[in-house]
PDB file of N, CA and C in Angstrom:
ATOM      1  N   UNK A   1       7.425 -14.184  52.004  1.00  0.00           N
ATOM      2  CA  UNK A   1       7.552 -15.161  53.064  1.00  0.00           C
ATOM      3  C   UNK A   1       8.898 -15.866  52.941  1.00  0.00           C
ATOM      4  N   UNK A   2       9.391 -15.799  54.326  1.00  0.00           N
ATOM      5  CA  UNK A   2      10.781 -16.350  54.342  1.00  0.00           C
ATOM      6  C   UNK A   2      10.722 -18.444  53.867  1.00  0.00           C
ATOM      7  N   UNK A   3      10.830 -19.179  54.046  1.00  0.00           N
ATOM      8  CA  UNK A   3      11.252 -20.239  53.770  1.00  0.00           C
ATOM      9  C   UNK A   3      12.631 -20.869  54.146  1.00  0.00           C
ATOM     10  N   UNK A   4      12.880 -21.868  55.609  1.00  0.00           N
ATOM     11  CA  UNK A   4      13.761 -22.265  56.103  1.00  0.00           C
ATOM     12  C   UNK A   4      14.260 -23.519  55.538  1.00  0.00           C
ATOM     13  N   UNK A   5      15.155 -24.151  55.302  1.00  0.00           N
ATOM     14  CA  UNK A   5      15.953 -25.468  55.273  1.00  0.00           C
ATOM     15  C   UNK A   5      15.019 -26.250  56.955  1.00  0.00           C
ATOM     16  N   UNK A   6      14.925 -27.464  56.754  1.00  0.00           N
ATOM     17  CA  UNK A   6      14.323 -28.799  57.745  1.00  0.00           C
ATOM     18  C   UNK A   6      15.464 -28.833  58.539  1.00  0.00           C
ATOM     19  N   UNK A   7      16.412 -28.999  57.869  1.00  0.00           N
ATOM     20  CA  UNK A   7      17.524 -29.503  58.762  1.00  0.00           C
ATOM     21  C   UNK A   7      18.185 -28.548  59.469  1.00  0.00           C
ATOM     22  N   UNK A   8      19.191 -27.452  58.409  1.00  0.00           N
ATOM     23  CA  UNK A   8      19.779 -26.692  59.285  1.00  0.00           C
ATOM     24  C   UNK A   8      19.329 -25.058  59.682  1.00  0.00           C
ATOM     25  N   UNK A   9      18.143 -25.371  59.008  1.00  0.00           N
ATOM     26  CA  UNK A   9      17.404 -23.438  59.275  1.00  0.00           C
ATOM     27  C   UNK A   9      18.124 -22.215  58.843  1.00  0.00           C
ATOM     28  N   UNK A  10      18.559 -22.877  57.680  1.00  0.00           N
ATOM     29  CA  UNK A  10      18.971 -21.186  56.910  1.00  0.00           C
ATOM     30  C   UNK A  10      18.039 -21.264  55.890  1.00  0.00           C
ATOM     31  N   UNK A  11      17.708 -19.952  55.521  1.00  0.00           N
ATOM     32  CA  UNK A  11      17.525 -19.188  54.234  1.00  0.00           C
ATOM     33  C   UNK A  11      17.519 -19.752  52.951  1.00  0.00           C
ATOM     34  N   UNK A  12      16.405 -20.170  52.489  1.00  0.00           N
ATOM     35  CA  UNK A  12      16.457 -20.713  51.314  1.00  0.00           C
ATOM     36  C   UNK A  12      16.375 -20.066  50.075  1.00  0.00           C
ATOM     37  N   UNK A  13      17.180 -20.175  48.746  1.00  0.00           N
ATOM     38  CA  UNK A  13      17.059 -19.177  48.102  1.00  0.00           C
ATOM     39  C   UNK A  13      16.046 -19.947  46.670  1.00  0.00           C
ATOM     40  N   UNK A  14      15.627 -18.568  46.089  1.00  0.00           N
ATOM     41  CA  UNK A  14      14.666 -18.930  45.397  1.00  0.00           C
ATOM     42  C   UNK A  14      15.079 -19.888  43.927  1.00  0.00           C
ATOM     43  N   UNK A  15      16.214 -20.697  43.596  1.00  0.00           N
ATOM     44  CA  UNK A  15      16.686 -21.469  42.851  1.00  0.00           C
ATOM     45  C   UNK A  15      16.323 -22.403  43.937  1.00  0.00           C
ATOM     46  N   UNK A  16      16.840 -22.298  45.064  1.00  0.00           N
ATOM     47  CA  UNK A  16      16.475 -23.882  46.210  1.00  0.00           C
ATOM     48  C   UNK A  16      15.145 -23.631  46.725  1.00  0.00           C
ATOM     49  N   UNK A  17      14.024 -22.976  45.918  1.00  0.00           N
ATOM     50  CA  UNK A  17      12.481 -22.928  46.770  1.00  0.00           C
ATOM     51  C   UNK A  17      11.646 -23.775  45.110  1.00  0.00           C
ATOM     52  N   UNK A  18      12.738 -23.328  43.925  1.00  0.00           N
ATOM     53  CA  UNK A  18      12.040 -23.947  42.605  1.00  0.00           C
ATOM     54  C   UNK A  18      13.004 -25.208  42.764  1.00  0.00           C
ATOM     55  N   UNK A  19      13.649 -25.818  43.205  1.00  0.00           N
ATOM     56  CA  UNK A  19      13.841 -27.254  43.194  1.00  0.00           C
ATOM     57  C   UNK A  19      13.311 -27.673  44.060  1.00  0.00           C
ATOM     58  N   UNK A  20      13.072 -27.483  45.069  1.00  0.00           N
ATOM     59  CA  UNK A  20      11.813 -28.094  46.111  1.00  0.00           C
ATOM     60  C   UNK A  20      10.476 -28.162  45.574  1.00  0.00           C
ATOM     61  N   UNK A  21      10.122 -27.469  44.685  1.00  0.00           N
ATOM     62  CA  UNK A  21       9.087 -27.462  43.880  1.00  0.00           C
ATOM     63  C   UNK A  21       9.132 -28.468  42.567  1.00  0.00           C
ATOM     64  N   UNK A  22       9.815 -28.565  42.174  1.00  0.00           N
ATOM     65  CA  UNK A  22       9.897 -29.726  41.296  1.00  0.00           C
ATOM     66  C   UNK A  22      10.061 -30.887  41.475  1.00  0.00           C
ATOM     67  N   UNK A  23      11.447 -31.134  42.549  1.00  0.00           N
ATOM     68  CA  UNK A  23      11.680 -32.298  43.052  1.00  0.00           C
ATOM     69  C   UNK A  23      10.842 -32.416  44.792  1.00  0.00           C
ATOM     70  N   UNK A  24       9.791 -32.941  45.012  1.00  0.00           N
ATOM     71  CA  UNK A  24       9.579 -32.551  46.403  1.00  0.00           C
ATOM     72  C   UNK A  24       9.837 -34.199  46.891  1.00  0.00           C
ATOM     73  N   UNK A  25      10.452 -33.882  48.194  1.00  0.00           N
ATOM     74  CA  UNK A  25      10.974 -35.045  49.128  1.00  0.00           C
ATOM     75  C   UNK A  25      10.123 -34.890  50.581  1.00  0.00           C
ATOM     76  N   UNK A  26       9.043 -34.131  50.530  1.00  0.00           N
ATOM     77  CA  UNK A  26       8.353 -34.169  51.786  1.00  0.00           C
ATOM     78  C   UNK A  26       8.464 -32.681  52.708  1.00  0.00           C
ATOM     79  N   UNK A  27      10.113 -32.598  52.718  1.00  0.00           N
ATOM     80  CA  UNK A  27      10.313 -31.176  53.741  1.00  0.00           C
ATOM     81  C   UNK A  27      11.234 -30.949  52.634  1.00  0.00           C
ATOM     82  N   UNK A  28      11.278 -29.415  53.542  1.00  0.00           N
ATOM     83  CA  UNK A  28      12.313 -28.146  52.272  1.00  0.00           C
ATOM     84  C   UNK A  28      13.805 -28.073  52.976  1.00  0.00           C
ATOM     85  N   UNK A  29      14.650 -28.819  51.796  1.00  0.00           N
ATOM     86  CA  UNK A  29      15.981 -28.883  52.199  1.00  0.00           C
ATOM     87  C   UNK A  29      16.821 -27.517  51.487  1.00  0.00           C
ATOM     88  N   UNK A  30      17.821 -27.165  51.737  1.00  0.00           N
ATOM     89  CA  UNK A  30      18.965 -26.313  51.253  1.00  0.00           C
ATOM     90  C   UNK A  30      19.676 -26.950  50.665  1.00  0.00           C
ATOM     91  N   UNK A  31      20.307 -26.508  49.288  1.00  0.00           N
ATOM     92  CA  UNK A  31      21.227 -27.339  48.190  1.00  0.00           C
ATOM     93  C   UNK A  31      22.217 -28.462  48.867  1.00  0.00           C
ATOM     94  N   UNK A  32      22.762 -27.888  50.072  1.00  0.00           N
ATOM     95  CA  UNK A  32      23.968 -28.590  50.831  1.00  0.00           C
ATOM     96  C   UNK A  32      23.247 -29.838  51.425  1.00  0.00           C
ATOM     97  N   UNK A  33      22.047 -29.407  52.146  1.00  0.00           N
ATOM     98  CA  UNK A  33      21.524 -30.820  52.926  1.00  0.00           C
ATOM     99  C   UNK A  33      20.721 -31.595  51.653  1.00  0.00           C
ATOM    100  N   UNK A  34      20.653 -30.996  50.930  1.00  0.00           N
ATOM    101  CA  UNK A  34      19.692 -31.954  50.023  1.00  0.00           C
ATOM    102  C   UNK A  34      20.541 -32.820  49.403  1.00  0.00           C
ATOM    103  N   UNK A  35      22.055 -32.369  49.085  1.00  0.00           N
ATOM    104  CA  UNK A  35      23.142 -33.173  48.134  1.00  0.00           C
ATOM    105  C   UNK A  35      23.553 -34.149  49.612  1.00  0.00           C
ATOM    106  N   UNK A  36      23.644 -33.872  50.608  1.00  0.00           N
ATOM    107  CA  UNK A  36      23.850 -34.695  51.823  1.00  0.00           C
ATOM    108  C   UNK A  36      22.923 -36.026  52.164  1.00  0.00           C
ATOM    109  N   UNK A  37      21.273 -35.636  51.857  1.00  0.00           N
ATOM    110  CA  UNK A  37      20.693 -36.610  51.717  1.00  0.00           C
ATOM    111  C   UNK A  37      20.523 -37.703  50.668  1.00  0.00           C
ATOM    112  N   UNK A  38      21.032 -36.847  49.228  1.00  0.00           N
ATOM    113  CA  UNK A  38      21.013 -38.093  48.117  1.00  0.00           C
ATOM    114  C   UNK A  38      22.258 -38.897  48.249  1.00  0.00           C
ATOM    115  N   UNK A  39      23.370 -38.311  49.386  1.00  0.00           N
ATOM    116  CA  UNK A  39      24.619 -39.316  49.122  1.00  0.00           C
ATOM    117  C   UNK A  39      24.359 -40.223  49.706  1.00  0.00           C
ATOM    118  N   UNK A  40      23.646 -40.257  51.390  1.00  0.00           N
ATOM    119  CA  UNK A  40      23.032 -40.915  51.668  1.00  0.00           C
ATOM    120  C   UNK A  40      22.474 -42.203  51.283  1.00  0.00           C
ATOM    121  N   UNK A  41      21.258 -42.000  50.604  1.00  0.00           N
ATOM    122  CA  UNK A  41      20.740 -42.931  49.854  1.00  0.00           C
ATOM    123  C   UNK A  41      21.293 -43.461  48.921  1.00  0.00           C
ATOM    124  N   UNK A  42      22.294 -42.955  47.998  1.00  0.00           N
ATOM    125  CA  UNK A  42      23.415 -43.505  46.987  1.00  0.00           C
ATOM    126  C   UNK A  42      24.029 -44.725  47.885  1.00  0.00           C
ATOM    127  N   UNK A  43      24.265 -43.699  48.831  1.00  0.00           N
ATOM    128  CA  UNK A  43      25.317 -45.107  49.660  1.00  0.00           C
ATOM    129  C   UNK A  43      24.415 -46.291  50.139  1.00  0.00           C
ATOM    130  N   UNK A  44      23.585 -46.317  50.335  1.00  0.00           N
ATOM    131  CA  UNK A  44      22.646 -47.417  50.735  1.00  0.00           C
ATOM    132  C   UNK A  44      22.327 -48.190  49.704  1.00  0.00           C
ATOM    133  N   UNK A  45      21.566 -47.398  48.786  1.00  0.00           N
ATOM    134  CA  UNK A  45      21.564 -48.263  47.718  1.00  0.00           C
ATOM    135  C   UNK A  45      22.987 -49.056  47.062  1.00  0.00           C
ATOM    136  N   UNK A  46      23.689 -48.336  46.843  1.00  0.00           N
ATOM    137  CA  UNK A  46      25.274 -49.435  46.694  1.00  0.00           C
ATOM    138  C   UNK A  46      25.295 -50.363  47.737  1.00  0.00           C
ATOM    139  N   UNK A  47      25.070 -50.396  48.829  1.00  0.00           N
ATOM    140  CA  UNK A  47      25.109 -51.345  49.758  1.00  0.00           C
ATOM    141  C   UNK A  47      24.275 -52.165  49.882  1.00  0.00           C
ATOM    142  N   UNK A  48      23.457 -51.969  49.252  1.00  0.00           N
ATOM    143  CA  UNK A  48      22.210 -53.234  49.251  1.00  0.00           C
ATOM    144  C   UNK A  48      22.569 -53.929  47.910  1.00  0.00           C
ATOM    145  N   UNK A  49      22.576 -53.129  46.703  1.00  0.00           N
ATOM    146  CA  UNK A  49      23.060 -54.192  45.489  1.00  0.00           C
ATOM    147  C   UNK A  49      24.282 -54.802  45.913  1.00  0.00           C
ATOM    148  N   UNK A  50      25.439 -54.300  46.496  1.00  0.00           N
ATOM    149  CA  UNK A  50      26.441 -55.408  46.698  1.00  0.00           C
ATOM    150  C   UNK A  50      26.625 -56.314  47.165  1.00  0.00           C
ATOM    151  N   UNK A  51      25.294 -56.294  48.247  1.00  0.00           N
ATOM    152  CA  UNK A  51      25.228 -57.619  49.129  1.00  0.00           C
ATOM    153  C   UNK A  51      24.424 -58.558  48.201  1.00  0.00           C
ATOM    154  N   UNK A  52      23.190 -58.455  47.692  1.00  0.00           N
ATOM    155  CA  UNK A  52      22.599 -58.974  46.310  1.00  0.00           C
ATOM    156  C   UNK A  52      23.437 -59.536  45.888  1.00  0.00           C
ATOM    157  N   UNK A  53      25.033 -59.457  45.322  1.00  0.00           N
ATOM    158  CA  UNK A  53      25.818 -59.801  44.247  1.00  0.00           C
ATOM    159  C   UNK A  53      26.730 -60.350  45.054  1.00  0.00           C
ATOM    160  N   UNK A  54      26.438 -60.847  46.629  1.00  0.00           N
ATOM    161  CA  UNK A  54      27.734 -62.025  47.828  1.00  0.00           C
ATOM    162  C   UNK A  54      27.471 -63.238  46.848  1.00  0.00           C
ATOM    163  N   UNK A  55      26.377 -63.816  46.168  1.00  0.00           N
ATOM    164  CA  UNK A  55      26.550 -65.284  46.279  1.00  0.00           C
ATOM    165  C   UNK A  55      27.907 -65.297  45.042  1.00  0.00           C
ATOM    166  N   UNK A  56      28.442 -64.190  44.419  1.00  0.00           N
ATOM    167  CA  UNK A  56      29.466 -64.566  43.392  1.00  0.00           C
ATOM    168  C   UNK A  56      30.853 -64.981  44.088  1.00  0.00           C
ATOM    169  N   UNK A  57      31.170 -64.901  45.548  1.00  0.00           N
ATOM    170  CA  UNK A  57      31.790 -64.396  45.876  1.00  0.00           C
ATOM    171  C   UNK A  57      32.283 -65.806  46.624  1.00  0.00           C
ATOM    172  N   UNK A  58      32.859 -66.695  45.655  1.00  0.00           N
ATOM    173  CA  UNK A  58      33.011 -68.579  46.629  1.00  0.00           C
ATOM    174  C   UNK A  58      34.015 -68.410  46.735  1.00  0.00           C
ATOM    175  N   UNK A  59      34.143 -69.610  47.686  1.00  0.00           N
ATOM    176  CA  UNK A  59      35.036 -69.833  48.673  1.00  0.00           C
ATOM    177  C   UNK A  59      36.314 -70.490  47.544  1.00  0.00           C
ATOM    178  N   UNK A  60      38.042 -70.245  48.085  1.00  0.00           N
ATOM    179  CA  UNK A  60      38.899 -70.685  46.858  1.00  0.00           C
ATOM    180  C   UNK A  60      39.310 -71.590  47.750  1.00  0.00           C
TER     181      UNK A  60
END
């Protein structure tokens, strides 16, 4: 049985069908969209702790 990527519908290979299996995020991503979605969230999360860390940030 074939097995598609969520996002862009290619071909998933069986190194990216055993990390979907280990790491599962809900739907089956391809190495490229999956590193696309953790930058994602990297970036968000940096953006939420930095705002957390405005009150250092007084007025001169």
């Amino acid at each position: 049985m074939e097995y598609l990527c969520s996002e862009c519908s290619t071909q998933l290979s069986d190194f990216e069908i055993e990390l979907n299996e280990l790491y599962p995020v809900g739907k089956l991503y391809c190495e490229f969209c999956q590193s696309k979605h953790e930058r994602k969230i990297i970036k968000k999360i940096a953006e939420d702790f930095a705002n957390e860390l405005d009150f250092y940030d007084f007025k001169k």
